[in-house]
N, C-alpha and C. Protein backbone atom coordinates (compact mmCIF):
# COMPACT_ATOMS: atom_id res chain seq x y z
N UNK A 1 0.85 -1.18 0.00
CA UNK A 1 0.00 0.00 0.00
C UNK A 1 0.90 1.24 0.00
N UNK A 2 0.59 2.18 -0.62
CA UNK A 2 1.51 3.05 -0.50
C UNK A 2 0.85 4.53 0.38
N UNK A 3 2.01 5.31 0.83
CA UNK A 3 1.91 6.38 1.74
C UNK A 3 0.98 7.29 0.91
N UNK A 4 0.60 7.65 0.05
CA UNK A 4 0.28 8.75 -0.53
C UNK A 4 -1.28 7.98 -0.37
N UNK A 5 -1.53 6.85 -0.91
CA UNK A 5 -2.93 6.32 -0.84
C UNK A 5 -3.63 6.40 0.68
N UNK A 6 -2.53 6.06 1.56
CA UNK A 6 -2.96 5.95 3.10
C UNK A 6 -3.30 7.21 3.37
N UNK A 7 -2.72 8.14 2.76
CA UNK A 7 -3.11 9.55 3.59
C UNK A 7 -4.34 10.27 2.64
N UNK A 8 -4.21 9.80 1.38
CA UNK A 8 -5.73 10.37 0.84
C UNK A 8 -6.72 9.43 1.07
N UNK A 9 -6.78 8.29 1.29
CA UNK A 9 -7.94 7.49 2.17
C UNK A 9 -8.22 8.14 3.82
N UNK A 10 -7.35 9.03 4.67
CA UNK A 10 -7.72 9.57 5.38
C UNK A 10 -8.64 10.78 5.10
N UNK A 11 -7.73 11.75 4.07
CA UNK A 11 -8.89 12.62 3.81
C UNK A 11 -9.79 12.35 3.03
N UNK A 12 -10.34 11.17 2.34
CA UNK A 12 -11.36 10.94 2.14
C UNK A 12 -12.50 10.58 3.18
N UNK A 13 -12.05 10.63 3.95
CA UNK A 13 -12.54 9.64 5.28
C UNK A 13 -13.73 10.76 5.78
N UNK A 14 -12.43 12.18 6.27
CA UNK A 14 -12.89 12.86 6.68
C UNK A 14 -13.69 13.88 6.06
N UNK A 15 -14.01 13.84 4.51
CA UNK A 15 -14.62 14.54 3.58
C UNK A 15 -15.59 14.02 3.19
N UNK A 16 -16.24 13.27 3.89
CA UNK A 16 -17.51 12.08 3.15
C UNK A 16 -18.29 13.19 2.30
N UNK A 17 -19.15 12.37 1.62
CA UNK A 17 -20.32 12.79 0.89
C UNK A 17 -21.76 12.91 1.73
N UNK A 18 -22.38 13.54 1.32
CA UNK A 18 -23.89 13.29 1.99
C UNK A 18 -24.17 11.68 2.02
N UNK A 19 -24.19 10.59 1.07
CA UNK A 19 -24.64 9.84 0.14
C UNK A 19 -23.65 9.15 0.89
N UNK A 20 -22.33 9.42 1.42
CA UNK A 20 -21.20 8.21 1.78
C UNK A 20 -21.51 8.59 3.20
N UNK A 21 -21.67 9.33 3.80
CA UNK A 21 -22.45 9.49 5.40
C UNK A 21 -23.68 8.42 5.49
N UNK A 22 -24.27 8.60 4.94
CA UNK A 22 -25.73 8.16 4.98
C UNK A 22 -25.29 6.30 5.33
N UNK A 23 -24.77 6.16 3.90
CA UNK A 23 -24.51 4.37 3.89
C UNK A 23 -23.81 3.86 4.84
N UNK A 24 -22.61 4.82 5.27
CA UNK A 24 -21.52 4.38 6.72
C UNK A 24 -22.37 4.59 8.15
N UNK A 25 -23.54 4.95 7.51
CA UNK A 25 -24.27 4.87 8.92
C UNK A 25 -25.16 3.31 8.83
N UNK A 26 -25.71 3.30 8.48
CA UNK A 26 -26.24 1.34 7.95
C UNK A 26 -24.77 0.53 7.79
N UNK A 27 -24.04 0.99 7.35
CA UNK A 27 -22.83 -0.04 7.34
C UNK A 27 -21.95 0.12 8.81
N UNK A 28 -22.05 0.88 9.67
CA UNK A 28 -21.37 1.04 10.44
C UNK A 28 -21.69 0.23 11.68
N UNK A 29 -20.84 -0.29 12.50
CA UNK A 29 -20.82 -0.85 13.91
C UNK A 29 -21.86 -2.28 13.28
N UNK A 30 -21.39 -3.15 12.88
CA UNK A 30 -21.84 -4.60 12.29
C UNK A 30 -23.56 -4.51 12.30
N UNK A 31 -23.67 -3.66 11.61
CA UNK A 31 -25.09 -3.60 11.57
C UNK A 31 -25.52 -4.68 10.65
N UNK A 32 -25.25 -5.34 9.78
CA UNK A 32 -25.29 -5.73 8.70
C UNK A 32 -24.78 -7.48 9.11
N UNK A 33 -25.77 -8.41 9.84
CA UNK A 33 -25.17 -9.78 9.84
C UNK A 33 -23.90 -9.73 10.48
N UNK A 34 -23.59 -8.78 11.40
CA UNK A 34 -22.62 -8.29 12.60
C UNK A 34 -21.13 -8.54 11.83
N UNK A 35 -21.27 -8.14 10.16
CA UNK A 35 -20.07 -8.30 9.29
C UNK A 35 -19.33 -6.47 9.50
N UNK A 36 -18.49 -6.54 9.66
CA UNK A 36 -16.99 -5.62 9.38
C UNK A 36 -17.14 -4.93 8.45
N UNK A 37 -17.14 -3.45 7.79
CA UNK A 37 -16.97 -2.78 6.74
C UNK A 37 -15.78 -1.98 7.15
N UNK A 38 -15.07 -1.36 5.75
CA UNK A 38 -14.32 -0.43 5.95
C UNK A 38 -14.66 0.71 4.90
N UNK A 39 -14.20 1.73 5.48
CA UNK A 39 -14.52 2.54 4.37
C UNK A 39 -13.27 3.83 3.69
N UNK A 40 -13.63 4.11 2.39
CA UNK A 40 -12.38 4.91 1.84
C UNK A 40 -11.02 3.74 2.41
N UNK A 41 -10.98 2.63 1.64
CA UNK A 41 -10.01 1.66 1.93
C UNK A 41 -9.12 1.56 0.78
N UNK A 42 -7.94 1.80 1.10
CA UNK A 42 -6.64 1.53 -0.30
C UNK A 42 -6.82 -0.42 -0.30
N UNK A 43 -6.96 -0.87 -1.44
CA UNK A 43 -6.60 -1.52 -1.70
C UNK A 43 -5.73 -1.86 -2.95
N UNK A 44 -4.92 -2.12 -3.26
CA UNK A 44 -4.11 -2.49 -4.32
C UNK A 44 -3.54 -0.86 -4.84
N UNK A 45 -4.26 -0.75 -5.84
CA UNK A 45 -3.42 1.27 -6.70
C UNK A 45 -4.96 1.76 -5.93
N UNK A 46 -5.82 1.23 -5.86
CA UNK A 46 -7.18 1.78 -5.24
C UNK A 46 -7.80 2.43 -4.03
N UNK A 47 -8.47 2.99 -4.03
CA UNK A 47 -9.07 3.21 -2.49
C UNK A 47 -10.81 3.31 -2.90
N UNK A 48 -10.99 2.33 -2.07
CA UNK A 48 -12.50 1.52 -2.58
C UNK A 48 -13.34 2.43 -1.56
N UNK A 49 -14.93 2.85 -1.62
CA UNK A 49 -15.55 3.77 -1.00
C UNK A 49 -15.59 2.87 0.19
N UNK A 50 -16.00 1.66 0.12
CA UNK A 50 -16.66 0.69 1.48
C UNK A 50 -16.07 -0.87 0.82
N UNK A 51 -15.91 -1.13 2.03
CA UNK A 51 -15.38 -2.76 1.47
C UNK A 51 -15.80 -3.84 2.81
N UNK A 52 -16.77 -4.95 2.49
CA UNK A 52 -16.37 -6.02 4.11
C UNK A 52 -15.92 -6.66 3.30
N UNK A 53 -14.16 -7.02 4.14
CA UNK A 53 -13.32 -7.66 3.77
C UNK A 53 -13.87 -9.33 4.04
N UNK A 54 -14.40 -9.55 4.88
CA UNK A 54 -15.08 -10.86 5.04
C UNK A 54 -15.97 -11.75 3.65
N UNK A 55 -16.50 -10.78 3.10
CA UNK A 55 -17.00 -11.03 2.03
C UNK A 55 -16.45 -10.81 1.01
N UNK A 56 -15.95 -10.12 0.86
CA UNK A 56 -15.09 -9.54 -0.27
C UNK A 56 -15.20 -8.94 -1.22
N UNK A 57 -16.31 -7.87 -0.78
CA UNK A 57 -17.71 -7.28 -1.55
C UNK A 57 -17.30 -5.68 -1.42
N UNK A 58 -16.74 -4.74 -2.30
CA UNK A 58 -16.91 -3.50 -2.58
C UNK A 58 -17.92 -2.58 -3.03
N UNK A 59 -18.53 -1.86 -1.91
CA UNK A 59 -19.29 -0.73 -2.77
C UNK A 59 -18.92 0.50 -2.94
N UNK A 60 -19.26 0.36 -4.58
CA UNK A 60 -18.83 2.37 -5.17
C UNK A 60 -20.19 3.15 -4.99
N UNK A 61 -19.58 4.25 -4.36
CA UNK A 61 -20.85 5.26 -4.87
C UNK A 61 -20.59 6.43 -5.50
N UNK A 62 -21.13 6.63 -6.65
CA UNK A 62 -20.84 7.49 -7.73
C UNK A 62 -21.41 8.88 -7.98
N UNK A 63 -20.99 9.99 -7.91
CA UNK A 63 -21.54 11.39 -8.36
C UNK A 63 -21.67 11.36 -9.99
N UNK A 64 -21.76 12.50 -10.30
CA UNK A 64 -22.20 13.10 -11.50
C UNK A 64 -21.33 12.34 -12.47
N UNK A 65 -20.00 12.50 -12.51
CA UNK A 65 -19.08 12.98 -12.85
C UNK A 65 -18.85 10.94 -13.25
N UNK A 66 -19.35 10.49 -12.83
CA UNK A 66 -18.49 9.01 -13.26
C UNK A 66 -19.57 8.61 -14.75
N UNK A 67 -20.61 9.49 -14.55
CA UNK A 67 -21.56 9.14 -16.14
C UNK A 67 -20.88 9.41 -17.45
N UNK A 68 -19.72 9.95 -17.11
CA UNK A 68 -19.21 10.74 -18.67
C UNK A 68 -18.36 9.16 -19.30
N UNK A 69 -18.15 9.26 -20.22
CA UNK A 69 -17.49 8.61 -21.34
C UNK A 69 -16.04 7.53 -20.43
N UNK A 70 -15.16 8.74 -20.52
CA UNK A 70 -14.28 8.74 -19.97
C UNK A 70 -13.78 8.05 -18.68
N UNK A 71 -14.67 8.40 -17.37
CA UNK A 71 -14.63 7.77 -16.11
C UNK A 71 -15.57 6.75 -15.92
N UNK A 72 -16.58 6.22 -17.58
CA UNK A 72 -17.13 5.05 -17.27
C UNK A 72 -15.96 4.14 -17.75
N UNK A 73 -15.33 4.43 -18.77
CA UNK A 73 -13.99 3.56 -19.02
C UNK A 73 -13.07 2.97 -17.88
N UNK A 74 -12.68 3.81 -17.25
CA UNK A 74 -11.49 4.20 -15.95
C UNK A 74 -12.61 3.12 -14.83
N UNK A 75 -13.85 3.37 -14.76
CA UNK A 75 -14.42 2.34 -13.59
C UNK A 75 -14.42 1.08 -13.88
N UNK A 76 -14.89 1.00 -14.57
CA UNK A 76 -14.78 -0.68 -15.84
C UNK A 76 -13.43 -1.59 -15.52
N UNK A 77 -12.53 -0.81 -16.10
CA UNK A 77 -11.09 -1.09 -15.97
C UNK A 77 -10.76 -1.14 -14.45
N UNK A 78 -10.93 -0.43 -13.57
CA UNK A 78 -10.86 -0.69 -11.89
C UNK A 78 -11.71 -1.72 -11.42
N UNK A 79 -13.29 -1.99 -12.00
CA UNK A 79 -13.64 -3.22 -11.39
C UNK A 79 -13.54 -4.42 -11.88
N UNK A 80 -12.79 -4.57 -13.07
CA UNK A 80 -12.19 -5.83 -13.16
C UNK A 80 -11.03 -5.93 -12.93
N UNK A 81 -9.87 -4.76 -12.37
CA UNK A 81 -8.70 -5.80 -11.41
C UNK A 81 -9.36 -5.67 -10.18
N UNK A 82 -10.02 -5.16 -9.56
CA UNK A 82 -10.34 -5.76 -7.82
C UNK A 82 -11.73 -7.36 -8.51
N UNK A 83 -12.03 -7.28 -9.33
CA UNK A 83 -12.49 -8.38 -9.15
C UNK A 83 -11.77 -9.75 -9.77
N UNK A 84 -10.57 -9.09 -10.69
CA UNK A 84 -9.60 -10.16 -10.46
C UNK A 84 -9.01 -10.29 -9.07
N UNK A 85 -9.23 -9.94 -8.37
CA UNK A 85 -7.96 -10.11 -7.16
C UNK A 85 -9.53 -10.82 -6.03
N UNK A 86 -10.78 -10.87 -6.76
CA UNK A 86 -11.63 -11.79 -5.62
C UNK A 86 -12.62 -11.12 -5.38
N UNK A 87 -12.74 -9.97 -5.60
CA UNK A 87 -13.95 -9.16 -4.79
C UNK A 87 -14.61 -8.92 -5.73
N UNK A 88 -16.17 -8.82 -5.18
CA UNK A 88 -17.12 -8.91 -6.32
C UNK A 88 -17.82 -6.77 -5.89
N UNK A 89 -17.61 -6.10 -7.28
CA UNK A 89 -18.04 -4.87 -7.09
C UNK A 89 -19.27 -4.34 -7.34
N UNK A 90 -19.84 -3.46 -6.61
CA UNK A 90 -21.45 -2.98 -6.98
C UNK A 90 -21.22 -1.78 -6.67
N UNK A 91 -21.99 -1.09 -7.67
CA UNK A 91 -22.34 0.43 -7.48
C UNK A 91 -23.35 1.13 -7.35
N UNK A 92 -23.62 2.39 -6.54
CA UNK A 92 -24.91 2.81 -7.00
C UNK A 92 -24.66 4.37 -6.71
N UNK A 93 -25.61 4.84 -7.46
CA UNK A 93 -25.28 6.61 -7.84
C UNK A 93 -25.30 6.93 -6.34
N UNK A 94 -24.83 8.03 -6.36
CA UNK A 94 -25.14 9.18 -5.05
C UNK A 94 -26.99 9.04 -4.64
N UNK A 95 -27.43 9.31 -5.78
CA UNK A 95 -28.78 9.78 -5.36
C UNK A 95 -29.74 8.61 -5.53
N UNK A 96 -29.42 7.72 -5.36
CA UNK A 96 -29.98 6.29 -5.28
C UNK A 96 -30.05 6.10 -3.47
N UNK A 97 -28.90 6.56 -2.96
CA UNK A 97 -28.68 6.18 -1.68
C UNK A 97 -29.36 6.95 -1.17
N UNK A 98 -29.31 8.58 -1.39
CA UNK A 98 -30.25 9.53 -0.72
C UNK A 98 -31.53 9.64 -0.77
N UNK A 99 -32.21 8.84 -1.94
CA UNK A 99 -33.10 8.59 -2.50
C UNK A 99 -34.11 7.17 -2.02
N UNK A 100 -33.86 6.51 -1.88
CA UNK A 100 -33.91 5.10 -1.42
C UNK A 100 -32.84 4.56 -0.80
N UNK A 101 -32.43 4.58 0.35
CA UNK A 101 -31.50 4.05 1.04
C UNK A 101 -32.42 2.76 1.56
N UNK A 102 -33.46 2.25 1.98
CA UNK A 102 -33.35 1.00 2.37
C UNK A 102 -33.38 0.18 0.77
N UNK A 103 -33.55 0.84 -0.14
CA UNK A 103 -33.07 -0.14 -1.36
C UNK A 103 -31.86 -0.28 -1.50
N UNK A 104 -31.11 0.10 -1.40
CA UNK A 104 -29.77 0.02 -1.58
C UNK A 104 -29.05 -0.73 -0.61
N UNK A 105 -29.92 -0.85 1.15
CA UNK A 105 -29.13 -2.05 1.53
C UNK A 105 -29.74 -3.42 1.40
N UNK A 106 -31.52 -3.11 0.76
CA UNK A 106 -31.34 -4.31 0.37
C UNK A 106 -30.57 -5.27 -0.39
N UNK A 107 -30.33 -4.44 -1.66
CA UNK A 107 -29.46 -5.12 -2.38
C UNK A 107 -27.66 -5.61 -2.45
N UNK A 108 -27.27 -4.97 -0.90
CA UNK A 108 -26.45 -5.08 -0.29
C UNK A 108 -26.68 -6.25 0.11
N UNK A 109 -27.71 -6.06 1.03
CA UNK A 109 -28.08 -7.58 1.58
C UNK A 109 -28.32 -9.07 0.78
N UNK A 110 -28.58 -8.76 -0.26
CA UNK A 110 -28.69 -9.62 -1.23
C UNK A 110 -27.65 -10.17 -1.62
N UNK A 111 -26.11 -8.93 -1.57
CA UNK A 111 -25.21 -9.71 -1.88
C UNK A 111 -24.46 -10.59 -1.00
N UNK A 112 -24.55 -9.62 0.12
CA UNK A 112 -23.77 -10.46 1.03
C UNK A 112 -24.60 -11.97 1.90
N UNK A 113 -25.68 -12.02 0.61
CA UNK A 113 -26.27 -13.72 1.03
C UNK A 113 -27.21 -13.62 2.21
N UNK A 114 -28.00 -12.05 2.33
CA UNK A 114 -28.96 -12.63 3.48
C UNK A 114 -30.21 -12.45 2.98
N UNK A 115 -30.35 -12.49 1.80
CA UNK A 115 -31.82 -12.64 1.26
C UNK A 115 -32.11 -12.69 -0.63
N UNK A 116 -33.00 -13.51 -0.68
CA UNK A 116 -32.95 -14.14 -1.71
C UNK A 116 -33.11 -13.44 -3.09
């Protein structure tokens, strides 16, 4: 992991989003099948928004800005090396979460196998 990732996963930490507040509050303190999340986590060249390492399940959450051309390429290409390396990735816009947040952990929940 490198120093530069460790310290902008801090200030990511401390810069949440409305939308990355919201979810670290349902993901936070094993709310979730009393599973572990982390969040703004370097993994590999990466720093993933939320990750339970137990599962091995990453979630992105995306602003405006990842719809363009360009940074749908760049995400594509990022979630197939973390899902070469095992982890299975899901995303959902900003305003999906602010919008419907118990949909969004349903389908959380779905992945991490607690409902059908």
């Amino acid at each position: 992991m490198k120093r530069t990732n460790t310290e902008l996963a801090r200030n990511l930490r401390r810069e949440q989003t409305p939308a990355e507040r919201l979810l670290w509050n349902h993901l936070n303190a094993k709310q979730l099948g009393s599973l572990k999340f982390r969040r703004q986590h370097p993994i590999g060249d990466y720093i993933v928004d939320f990750v339970c390492p137990a599962k091995l399940l990453i979630i992105e959450l995306d602003g405006g800005q990842h719809d363009e051309a360009n940074n749908r390429i760049n995400d594509a290409q990022r979630a197939k090396v973390l899902e070469a390396m095992g982890y299975q990735v899901i995303r959902f816009w900003n305003s999906e979460v602010l919008q419907n947040p118990e949909g969004v952990i349903l389908v959380i929940r779905q992945c991490l196998g607690f409902v059908e």
